[in-house]
Protein backbone atom coordinates (compact mmCIF):
# COMPACT_ATOMS: atom_id res chain seq x y z
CA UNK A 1 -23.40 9.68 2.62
CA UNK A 2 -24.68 6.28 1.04
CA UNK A 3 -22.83 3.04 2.00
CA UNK A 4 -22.11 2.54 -1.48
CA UNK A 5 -20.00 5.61 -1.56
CA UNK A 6 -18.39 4.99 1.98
CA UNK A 7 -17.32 1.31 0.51
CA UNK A 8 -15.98 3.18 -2.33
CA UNK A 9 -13.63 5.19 -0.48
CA UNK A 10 -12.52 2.25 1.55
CA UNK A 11 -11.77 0.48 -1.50
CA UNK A 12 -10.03 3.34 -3.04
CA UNK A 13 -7.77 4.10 0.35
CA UNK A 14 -6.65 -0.30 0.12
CA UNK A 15 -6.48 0.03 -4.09
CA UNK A 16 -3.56 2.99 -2.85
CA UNK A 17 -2.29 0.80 -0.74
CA UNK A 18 -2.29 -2.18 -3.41
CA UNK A 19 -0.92 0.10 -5.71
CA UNK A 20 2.50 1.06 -3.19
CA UNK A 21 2.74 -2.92 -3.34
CA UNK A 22 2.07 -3.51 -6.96
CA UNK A 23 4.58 -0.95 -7.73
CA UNK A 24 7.74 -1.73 -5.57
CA UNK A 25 6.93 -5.35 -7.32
CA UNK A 26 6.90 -4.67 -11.13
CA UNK A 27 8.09 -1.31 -12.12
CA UNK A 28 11.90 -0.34 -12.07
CA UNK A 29 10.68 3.86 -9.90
CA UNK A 30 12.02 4.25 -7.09
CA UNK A 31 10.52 5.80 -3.75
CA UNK A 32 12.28 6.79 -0.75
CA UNK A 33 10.87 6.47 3.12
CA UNK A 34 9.30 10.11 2.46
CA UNK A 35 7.29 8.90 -0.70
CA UNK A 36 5.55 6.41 1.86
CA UNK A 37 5.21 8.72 4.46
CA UNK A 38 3.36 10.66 2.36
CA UNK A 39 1.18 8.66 1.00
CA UNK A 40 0.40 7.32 4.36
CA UNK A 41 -0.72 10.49 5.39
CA UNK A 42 -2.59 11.09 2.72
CA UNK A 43 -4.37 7.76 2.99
CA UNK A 44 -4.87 8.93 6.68
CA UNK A 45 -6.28 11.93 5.97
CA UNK A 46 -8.99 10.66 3.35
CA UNK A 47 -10.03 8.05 6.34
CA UNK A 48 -10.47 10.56 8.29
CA UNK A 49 -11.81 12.83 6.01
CA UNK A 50 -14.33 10.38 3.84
CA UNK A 51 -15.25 7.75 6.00
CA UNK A 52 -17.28 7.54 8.57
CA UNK A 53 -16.16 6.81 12.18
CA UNK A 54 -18.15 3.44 12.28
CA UNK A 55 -15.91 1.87 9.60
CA UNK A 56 -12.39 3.86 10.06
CA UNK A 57 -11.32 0.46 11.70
CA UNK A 58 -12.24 -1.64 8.72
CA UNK A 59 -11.55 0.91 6.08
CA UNK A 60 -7.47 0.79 8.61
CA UNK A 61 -7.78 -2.89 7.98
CA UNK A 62 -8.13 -3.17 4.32
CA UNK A 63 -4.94 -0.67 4.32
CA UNK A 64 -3.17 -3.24 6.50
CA UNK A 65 -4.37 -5.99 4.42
CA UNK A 66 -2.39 -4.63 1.73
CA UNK A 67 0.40 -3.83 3.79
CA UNK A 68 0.75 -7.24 5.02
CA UNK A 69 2.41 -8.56 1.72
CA UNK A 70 5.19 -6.10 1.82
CA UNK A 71 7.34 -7.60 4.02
CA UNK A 72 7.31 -11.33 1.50
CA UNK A 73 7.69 -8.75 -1.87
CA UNK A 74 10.86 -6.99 -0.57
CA UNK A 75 12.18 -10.56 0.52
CA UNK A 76 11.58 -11.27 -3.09
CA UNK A 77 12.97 -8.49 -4.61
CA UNK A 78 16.31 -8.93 -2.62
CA UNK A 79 16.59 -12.48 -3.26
CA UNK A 80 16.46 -11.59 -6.77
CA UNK A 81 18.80 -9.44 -6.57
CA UNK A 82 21.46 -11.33 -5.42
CA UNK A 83 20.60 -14.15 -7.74
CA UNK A 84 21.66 -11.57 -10.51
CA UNK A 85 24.74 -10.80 -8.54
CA UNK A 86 25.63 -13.91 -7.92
CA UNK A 87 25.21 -14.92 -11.76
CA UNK A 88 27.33 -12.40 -12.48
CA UNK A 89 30.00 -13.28 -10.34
C-alpha cells in the first residue's frame, strides 16, 4: 500500500467524521445514539482494516479532530432552539 492511498483513507475516515458534524449542523435528519454507534464502528473497522498500524493513532486523531467541534455545534443548536421558543412565547 502507497502512502498516498493510506492518507486517503485517513482522510476519508475524518471526511465521515466531518460529515456526522456537518450534518447534525445544517440538515433538519435526525439520528439516534445507535446511528453514531454505528458509524463509529464502522469508522473503527476501516482503521483497522485500511490503515496501517504506524498511523492508526493519527488516522484516531483526525477522527477526534472532527469530533472535537461537536460539543460547541449542539450548544448551538440548543441555544437556537430556545431562541425560537422563547420568540414564540
Amino acid at each position: 500500500m502507497d502512502v498516498g492511498s493510506v492518507l486517503g483513507s485517513i482522510g476519508r475516515a475524518a471526511a465521515g467524521a466531518g460529515r456526522l458534524v456537518w450534518a447534525v449542523v445544517t440538515a433538519p435528519t435526525t439520528g439516534t445514539e445507535y446511528d453514531v454507534h454505528s458509524e463509529l464502528d464502522r469508522l473503527a473497522e476501516k482503521i483497522e482494516n485500511e490503515v496501517p498500524e504506524e498511523l492508526r493513532e493519527r488516522a484516531w486523531g483526525l477522527v477526534l479532530d472532527a469530533l472535537y467541534g461537536v460539543p460547541q455545534e449542539v450548544d448551538q443548536l440548543v441555544e437556537e432552539h430556545q431562541q425560537s421558543r422563547d420568540e414564540q412565547d
